[in-house]
N, C-alpha and C. Protein backbone atom coordinates (compact mmCIF):
# COMPACT_ATOMS: atom_id res chain seq x y z
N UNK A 1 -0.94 -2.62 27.17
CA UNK A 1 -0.71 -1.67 26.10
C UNK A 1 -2.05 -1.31 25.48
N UNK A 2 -2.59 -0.20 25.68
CA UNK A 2 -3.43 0.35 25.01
C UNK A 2 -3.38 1.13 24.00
N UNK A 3 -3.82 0.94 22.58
CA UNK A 3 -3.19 1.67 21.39
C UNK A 3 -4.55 1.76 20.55
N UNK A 4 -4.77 3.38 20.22
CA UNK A 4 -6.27 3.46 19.84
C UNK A 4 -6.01 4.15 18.39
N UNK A 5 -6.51 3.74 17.19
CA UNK A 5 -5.89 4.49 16.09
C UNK A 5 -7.62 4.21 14.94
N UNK A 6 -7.71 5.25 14.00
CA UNK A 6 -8.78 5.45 13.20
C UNK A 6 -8.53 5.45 12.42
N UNK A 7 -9.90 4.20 11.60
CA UNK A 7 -10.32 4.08 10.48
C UNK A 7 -9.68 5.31 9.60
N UNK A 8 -9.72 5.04 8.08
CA UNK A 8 -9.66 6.52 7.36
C UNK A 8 -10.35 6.40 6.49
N UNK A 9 -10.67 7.54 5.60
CA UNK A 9 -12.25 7.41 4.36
C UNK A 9 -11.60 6.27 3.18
N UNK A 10 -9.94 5.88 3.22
CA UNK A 10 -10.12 4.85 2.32
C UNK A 10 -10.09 3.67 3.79
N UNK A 11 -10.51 3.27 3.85
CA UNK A 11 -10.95 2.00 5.05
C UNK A 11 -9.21 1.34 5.49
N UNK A 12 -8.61 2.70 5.92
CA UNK A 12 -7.04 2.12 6.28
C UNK A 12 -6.60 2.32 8.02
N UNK A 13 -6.08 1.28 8.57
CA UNK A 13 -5.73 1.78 9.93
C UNK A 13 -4.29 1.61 9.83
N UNK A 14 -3.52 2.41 10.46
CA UNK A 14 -2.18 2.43 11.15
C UNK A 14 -1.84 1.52 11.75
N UNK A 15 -1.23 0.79 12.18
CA UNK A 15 -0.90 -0.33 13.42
C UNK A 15 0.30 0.87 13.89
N UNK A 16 0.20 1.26 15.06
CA UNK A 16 1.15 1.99 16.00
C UNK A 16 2.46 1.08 16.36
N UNK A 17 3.52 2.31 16.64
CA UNK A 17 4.76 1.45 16.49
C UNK A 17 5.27 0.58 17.60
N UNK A 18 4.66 1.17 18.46
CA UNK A 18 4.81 0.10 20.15
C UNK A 18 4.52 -0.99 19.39
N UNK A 19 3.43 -1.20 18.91
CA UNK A 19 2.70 -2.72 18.36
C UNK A 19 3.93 -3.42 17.62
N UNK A 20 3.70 -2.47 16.61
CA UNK A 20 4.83 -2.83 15.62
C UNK A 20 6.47 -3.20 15.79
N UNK A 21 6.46 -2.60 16.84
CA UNK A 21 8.14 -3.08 17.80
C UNK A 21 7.84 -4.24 18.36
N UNK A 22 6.97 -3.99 18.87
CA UNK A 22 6.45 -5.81 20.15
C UNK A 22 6.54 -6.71 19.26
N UNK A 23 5.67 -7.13 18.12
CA UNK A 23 5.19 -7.90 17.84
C UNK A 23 6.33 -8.38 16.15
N UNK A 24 7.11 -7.54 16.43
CA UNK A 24 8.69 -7.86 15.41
C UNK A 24 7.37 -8.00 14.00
N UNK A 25 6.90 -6.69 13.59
CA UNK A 25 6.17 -6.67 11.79
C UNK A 25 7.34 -6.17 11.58
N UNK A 26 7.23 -6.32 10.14
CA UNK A 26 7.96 -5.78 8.84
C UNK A 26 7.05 -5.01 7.68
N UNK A 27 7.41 -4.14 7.11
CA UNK A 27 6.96 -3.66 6.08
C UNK A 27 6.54 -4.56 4.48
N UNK A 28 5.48 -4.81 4.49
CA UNK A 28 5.44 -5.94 2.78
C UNK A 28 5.21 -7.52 4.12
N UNK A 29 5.16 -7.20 5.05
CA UNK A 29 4.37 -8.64 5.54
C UNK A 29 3.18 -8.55 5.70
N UNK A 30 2.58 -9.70 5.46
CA UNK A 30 0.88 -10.03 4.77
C UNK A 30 0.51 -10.57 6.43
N UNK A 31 -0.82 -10.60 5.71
CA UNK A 31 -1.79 -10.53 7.66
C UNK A 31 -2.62 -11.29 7.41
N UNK A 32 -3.64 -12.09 8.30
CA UNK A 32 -4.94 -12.89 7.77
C UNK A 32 -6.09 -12.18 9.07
N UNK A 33 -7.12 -12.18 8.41
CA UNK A 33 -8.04 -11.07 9.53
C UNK A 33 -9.36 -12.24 9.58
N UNK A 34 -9.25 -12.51 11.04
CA UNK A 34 -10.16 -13.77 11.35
C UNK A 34 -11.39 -13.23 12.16
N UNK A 35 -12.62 -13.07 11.23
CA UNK A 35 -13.73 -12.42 12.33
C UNK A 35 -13.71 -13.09 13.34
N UNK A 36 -14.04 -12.33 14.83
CA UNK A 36 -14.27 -13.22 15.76
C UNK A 36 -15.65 -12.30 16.98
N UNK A 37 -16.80 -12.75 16.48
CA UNK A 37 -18.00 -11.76 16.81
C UNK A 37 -18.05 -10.33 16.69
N UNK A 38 -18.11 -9.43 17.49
CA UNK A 38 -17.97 -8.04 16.87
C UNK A 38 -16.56 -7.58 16.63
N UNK A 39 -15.26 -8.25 16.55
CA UNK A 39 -14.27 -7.49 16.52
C UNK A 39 -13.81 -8.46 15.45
N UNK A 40 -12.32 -8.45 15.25
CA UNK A 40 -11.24 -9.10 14.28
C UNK A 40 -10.01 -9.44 14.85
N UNK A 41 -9.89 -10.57 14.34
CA UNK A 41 -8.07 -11.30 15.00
C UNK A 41 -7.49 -10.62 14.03
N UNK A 42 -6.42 -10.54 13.87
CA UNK A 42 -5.07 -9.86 12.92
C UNK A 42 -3.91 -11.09 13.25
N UNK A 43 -3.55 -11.76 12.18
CA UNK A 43 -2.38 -12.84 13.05
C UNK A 43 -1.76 -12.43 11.20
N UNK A 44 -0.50 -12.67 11.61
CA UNK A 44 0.59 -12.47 10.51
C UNK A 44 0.47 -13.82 10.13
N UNK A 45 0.43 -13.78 8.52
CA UNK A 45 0.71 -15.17 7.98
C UNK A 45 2.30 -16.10 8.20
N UNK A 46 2.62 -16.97 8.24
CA UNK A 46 3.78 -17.00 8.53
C UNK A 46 4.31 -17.86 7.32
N UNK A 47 5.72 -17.46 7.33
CA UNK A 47 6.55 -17.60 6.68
C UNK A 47 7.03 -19.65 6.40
N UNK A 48 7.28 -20.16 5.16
CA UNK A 48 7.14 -21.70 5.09
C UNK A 48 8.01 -22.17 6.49
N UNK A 49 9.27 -21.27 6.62
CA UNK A 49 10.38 -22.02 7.41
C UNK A 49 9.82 -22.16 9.10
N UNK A 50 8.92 -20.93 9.07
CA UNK A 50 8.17 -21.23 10.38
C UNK A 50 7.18 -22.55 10.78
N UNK A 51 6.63 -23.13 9.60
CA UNK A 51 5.90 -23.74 9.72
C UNK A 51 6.83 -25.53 9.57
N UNK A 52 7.82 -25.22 9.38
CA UNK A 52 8.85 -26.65 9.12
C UNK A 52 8.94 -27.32 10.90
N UNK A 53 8.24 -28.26 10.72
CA UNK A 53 8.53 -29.19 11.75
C UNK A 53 7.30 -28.89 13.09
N UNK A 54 6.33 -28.22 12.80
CA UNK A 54 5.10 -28.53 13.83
C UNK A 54 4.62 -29.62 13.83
N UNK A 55 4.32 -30.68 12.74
CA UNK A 55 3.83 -32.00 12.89
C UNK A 55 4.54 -33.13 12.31
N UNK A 56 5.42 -33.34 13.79
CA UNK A 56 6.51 -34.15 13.05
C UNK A 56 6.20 -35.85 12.74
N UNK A 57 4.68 -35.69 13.72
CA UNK A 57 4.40 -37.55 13.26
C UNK A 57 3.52 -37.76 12.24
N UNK A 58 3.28 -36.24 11.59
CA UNK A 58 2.20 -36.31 9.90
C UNK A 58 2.72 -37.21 9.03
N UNK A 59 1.78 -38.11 8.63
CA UNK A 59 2.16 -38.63 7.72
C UNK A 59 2.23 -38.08 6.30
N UNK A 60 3.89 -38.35 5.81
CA UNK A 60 3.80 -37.66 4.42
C UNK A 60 3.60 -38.46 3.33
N UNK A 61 2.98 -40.03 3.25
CA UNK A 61 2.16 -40.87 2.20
C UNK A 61 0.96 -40.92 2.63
N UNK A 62 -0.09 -41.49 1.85
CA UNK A 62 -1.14 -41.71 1.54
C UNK A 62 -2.48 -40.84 1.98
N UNK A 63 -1.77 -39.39 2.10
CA UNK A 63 -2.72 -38.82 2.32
C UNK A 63 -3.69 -38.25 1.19
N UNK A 64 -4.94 -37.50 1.74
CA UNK A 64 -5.80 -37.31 0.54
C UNK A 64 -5.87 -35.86 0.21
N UNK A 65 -5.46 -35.76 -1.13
CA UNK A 65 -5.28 -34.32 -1.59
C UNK A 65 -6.39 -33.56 -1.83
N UNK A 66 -6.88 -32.54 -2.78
CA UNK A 66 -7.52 -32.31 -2.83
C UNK A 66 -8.07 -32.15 -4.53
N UNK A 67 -6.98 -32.83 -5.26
CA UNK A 67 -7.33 -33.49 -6.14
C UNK A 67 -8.22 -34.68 -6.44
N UNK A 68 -7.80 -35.77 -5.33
CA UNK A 68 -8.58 -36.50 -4.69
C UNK A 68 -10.29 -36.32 -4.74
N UNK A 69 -10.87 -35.77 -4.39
CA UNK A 69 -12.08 -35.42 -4.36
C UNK A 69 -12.75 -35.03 -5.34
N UNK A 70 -12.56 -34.85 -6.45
CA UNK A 70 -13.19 -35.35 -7.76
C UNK A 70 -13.47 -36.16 -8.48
């Protein structure tokens, strides 16, 4: 899929709707933009329920917060 779309004088790009179909966005969903040498990652932030249960052998005592460090 090749999808080519331009900057605008307020510094805004389009994401095209092929993209936008593929990749299941929504309107009012937030993005995180990760330099990566001359270009940029775009990865959708994700949602808490997505993130429930990736590390299921984390320990949830005695870890160090970041309160901690003062």
């Amino acid at each position: 899929m090749n999808a080519i779309e331009t900057l605008s004088r307020k510094f805004q790009i389009s994401i095209p709707k092929s993209v936008r179909e593929e990749q299941r966005w929504e309107p009012g969903q937030e993005f995180v933009f990760i330099p990566k040498g001359r270009g940029v990652l775009i990865m959708p932030v994700p949602e808490l329920d997505e993130l429930r249960g990736i590390a299921p052998e984390a320990k949830t005592e005695g870890y160090r917060d970041q309160k901690d460090r003062y």
